[in-house]
Protein backbone atom coordinates (compact mmCIF):
# COMPACT_ATOMS: atom_id res chain seq x y z
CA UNK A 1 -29.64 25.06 13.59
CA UNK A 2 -25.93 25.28 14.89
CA UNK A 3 -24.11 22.12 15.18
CA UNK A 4 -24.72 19.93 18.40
CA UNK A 5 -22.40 20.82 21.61
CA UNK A 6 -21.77 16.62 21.79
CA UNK A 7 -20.97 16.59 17.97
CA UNK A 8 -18.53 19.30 17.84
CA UNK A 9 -16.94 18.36 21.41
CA UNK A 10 -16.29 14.90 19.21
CA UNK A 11 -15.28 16.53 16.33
CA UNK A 12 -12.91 18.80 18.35
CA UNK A 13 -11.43 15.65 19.83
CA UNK A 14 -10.43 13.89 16.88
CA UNK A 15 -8.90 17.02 15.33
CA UNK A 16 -7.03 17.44 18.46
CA UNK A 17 -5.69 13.90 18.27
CA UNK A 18 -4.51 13.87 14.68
CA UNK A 19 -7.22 11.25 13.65
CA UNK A 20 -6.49 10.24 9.99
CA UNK A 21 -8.97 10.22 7.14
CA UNK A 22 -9.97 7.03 5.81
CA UNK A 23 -8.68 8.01 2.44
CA UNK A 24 -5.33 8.82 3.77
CA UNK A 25 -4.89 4.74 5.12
CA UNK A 26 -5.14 0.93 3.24
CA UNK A 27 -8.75 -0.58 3.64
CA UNK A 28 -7.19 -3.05 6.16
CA UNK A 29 -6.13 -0.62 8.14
CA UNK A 30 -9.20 1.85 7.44
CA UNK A 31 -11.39 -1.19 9.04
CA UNK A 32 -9.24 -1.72 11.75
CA UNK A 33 -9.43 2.17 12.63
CA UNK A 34 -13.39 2.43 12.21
CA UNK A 35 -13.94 -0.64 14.59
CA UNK A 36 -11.63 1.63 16.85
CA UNK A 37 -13.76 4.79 16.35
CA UNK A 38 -17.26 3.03 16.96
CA UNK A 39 -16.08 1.08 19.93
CA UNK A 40 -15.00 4.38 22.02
CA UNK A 41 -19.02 6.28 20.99
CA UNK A 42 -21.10 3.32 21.13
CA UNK A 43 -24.02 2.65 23.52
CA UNK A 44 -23.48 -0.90 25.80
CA UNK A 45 -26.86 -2.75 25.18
CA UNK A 46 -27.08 -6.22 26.63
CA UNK A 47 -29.58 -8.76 24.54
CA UNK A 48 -31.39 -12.26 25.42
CA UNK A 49 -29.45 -13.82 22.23
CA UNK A 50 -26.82 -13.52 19.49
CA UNK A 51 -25.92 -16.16 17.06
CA UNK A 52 -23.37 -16.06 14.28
CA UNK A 53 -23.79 -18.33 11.15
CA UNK A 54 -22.67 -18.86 7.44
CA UNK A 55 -25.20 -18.92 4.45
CA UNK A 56 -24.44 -19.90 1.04
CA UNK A 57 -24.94 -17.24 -1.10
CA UNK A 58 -24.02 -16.87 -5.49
CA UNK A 59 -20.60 -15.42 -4.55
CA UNK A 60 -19.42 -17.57 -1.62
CA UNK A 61 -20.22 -17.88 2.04
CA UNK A 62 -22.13 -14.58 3.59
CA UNK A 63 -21.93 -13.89 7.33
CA UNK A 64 -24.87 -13.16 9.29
CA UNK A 65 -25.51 -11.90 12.58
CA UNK A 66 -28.84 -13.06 14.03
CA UNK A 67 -30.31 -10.82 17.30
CA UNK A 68 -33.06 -12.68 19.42
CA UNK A 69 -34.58 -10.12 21.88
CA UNK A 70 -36.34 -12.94 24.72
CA UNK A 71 -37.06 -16.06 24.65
CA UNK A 72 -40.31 -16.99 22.27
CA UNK A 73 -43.06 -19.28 23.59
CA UNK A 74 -44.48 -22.20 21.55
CA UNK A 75 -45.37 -20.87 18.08
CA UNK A 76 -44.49 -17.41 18.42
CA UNK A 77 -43.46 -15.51 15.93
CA UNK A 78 -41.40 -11.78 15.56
CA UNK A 79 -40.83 -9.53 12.98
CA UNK A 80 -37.77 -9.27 11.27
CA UNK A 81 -35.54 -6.34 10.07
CA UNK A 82 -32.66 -7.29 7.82
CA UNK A 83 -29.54 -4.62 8.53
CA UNK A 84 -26.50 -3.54 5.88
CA UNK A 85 -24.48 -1.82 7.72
CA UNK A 86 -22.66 1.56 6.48
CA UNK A 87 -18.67 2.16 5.93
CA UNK A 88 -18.78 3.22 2.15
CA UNK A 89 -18.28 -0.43 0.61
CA UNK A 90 -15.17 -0.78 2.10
CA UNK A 91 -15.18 -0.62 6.13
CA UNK A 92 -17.60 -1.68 8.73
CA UNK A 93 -18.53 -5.14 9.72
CA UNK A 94 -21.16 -6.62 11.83
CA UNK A 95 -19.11 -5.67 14.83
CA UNK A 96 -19.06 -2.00 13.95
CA UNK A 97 -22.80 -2.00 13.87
CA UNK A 98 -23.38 -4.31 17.03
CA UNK A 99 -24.65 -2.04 19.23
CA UNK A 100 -27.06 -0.50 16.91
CA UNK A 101 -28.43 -3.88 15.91
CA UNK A 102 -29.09 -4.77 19.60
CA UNK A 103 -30.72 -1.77 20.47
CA UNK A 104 -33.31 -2.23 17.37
CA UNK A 105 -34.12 -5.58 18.03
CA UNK A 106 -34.79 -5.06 22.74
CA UNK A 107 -36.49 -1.92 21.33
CA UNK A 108 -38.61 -3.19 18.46
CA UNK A 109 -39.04 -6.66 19.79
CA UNK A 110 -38.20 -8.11 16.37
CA UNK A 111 -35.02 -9.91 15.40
CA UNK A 112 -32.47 -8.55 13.89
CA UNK A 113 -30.58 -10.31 11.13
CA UNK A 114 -26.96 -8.82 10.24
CA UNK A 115 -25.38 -8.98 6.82
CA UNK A 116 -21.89 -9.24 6.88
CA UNK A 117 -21.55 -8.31 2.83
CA UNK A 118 -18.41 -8.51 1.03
CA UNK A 119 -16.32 -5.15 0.98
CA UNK A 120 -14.56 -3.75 -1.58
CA UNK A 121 -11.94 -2.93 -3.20
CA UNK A 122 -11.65 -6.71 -2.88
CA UNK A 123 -15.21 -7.23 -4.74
CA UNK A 124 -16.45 -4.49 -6.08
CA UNK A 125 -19.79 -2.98 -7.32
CA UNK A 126 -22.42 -5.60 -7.37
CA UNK A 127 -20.87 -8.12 -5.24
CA UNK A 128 -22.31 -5.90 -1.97
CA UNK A 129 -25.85 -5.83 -3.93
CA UNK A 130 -25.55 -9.72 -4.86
CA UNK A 131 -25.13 -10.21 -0.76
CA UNK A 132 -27.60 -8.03 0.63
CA UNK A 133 -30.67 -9.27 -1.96
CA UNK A 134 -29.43 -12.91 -1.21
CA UNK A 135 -29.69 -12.55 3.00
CA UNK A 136 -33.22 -11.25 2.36
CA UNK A 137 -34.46 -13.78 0.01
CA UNK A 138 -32.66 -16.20 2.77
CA UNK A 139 -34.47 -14.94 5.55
CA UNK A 140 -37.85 -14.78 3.93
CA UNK A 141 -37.01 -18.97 3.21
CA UNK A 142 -35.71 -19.68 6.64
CA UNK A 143 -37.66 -16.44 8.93
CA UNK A 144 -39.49 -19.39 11.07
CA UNK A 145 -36.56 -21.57 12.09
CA UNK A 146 -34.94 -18.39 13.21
CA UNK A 147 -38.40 -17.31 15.25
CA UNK A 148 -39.13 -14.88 12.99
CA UNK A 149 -42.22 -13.97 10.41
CA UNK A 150 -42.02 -14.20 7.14
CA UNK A 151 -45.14 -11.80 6.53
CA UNK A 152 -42.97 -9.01 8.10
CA UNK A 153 -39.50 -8.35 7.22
CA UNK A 154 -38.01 -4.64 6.62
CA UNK A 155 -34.76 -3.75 5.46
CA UNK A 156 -32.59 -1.26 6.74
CA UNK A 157 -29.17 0.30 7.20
CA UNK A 158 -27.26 3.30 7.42
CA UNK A 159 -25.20 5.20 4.80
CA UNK A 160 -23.52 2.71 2.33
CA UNK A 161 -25.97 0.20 4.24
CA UNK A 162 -29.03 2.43 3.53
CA UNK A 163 -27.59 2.74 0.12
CA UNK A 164 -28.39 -1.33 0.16
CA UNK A 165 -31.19 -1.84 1.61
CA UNK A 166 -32.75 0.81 -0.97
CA UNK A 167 -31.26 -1.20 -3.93
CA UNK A 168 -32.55 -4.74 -2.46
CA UNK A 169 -36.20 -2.73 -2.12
CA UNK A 170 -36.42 -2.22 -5.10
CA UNK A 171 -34.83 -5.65 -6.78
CA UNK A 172 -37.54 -7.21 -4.36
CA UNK A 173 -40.09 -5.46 -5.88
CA UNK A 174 -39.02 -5.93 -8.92
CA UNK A 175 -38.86 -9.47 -8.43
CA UNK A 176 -42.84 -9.79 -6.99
CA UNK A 177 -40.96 -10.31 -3.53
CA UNK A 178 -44.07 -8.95 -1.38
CA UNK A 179 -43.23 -9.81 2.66
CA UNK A 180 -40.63 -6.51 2.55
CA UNK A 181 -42.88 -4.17 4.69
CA UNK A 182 -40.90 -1.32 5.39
CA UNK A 183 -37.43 0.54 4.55
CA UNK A 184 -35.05 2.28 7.37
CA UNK A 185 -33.10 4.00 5.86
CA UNK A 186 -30.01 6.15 7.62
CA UNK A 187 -28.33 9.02 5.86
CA UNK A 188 -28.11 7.32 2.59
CA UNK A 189 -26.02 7.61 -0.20
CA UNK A 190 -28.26 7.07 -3.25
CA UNK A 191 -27.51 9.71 -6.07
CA UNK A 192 -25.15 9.02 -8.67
CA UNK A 193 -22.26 11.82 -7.98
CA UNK A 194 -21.35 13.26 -4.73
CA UNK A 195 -22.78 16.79 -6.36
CA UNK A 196 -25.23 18.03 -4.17
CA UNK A 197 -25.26 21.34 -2.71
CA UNK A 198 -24.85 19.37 0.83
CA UNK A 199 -21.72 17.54 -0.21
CA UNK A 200 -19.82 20.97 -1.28
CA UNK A 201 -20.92 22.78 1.96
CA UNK A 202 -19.99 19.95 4.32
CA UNK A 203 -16.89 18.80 2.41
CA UNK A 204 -14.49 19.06 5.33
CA UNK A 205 -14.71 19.22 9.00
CA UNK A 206 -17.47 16.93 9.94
CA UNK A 207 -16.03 13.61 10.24
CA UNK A 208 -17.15 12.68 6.38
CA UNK A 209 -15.35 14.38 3.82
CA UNK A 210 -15.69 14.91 0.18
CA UNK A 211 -12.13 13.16 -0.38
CA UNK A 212 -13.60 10.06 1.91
CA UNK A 213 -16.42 10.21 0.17
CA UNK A 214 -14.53 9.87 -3.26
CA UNK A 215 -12.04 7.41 -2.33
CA UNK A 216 -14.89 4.91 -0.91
CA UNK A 217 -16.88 4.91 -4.64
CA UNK A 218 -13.29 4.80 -6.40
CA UNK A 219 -12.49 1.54 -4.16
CA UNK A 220 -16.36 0.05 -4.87
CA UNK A 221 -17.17 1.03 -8.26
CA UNK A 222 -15.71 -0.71 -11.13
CA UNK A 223 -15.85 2.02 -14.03
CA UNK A 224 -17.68 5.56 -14.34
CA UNK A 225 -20.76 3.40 -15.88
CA UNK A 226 -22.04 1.80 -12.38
CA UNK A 227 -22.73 5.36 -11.02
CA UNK A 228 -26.29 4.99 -13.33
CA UNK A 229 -26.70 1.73 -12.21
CA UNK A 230 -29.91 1.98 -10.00
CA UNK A 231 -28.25 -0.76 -8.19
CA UNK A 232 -25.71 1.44 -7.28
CA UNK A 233 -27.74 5.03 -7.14
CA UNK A 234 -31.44 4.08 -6.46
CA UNK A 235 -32.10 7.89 -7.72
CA UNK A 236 -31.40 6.62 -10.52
CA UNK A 237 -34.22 4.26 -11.17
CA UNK A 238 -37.28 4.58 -13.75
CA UNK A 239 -39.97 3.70 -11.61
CA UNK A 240 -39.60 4.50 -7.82
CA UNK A 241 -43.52 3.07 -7.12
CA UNK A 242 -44.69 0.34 -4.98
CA UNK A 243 -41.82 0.56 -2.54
CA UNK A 244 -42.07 -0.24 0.77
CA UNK A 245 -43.20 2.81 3.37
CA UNK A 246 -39.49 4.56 4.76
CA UNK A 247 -38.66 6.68 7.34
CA UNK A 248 -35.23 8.69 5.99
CA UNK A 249 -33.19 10.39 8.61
CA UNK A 250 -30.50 12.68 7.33
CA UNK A 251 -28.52 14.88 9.18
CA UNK A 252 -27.88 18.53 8.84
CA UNK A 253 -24.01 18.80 9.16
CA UNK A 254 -23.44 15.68 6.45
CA UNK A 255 -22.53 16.04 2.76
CA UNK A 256 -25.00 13.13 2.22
CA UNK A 257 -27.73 15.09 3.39
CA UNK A 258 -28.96 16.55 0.06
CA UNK A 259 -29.09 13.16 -1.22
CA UNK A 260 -31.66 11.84 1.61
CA UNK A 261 -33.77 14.59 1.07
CA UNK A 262 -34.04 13.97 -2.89
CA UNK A 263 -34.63 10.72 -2.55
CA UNK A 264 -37.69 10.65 0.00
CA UNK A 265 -39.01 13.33 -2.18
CA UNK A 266 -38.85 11.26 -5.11
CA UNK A 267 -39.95 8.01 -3.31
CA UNK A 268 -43.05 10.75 -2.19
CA UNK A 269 -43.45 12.14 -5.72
CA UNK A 270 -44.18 8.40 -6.92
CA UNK A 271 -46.69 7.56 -4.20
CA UNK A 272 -45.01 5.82 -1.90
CA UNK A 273 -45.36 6.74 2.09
CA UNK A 274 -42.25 8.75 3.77
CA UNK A 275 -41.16 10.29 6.68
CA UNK A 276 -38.14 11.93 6.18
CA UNK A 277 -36.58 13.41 9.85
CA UNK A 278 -33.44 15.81 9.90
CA UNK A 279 -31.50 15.55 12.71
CA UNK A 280 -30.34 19.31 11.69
CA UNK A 281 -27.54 19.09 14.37
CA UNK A 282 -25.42 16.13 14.00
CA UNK A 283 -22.84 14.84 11.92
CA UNK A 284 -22.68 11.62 9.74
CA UNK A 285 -22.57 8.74 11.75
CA UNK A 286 -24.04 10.09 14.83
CA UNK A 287 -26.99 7.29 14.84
CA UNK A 288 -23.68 4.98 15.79
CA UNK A 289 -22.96 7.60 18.84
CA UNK A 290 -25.23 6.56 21.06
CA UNK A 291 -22.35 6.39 24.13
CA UNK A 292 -21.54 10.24 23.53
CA UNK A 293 -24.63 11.70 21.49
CA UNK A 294 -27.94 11.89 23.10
CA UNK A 295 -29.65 12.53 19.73
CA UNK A 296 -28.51 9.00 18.51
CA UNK A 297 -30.76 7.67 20.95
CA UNK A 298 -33.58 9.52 19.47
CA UNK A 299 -32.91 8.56 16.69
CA UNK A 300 -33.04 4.91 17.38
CA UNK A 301 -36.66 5.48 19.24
CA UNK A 302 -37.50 7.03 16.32
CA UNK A 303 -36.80 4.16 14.02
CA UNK A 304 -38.26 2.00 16.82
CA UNK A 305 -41.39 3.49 16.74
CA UNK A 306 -41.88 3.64 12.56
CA UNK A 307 -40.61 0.28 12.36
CA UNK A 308 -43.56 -0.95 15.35
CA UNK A 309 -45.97 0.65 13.50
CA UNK A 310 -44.95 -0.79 10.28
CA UNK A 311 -45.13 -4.19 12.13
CA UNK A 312 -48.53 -3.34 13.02
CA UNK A 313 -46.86 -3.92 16.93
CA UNK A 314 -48.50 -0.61 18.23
């Protein structure tokens, strides 16, 4: 399929203006330049509630975003979807994501529940992990003071974010954790090297390059020995059984494509149920696009409608 008119109209428009690659700047100032980028293509979705707070996790304070859709009545409970949001380790923030998290919770009629996980290079490789398992085992503990139901929690996120919320699937399974009903997960990294036949075809030209790809992992990982960390590169692990169901979307034009793809088929391969949906069209990063890319939007009904379904909302 040839690349989306809306996707290369974008991608014409940043080449035209000289945008830098994240690789080319500091990680303050890549942040400060992705909050930039995904405040000009997002989607404006207003929501009954938002509420920022701190929890106490093993590595210091962790900052969560907590997304209410309506007001509940007496004992009534929603489902709850803990979101990582992407920005290879080192950028994106629960700002970044904002949009995206509001649309999923009106849409879903769940609430959503932001993790605001420590970046690197400033703590690297597991301190993201540490986070991200930590807000879920907090939210299955505290899911009915927040309105939410403790029976029915999924984890998602998108790129380094999906990479997360496929590592704290599997560390919750591990762990006899059993309330984790569902994985969305966005064009995920989750293989070990950046080697896939994907990441050498798309390596330039498409908003994620191979050098931004490269330069995020040498910023998150601490030595060559994380990249077989499952932790790190869920591909990586022994056993992929008894995960949560998933719907994968990839994206045809991104070098992390080849990666999704594996990884549902292994997740398939060990008996676990998947729906993996290429967006053959877009970019990486286009579920964030939603302001300027129709197909984000479909995309997010998509996601709405596997993640009803896994809530048994249909």
């Amino acid at each position: 399929m040839p690349l989306d008119s809306q996707a290369r109209k974008l991608l014409d428009a940043a080449k035209a203006a000289g945008v830098p690659e994240m690789w080319e700047l500091t990680p303050e100032v890549a942040r400060a330049e992705y909050l930039k980028r995904t405040a000009k293509t997002k989607s404006e979705v207003d929501i009954w509630k938002v509420e920022d707070r701190q929890i106490l996790g093993p590595l210091g304070v962790i900052g969560i975003r907590i997304y209410t859709p309506r007001s509940l009545d007496g004992a009534e409970l929603l489902p709850v979807l803990v979101w990582y949001h992407g920005g290879g380790f080192v950028i994106g923030d629960l700002e970044s994501h904002d949009s995206v998290c509001r649309a999923l919770s009106n849409q879903t009629d769940c609430i959503v529940v932001a993790v605001d996980y420590r970046l690197a290079p400033e703590y690297k490789f597991p301190a993201a992990v540490i986070d991200c398992e930590f807000a879920l085992t907090w939210v299955a503990e505290h899911a009915v003071a927040i309105g939410g139901n403790k029976t029915k929690i999924a984890v998602g996120g998108d790129s380094a974010g999906g990479n997360l919320a496929a590592a704290v699937a599997l560390l919750a399974r591990d762990k006899g954790i059993t309330n984790v009903c569902f994985q969305l997960l966005i064009y995920p990294c989750v293989a070990p090297e950046p080697e896939t036949r994907s990441h050498h075809q798309f390596a330039e030209g498409f908003l994620l390059t191979r050098k931004t790809i490269t330069w995020f992992y040498q910023q998150y990982l601490r030595t060559s020995k994380d990249v077989r960390d499952p932790r790190y590169a869920p591909l990586e692990a022994d056993d992929l059984s008894l995960l949560p169901p998933a719907l994968i979307i990839v994206a045809g034009y991104d070098p992390l494509r080849d990666e999704g793809i594996d990884y549902a088929r292994a997740l398939i391969e060990a008996g676990n149920q998947v729906h993996l949906s290429n967006y053959e069209g877009m970019i990486h990063g286009f579920y964030l696009m939603g302001g300027v890319i129709d197909m984000a939007n479909k995309a997010i009904d998509e996601s709405v409608m596997h993640l009803k379904s896994a809530f048994g909302k249909e």
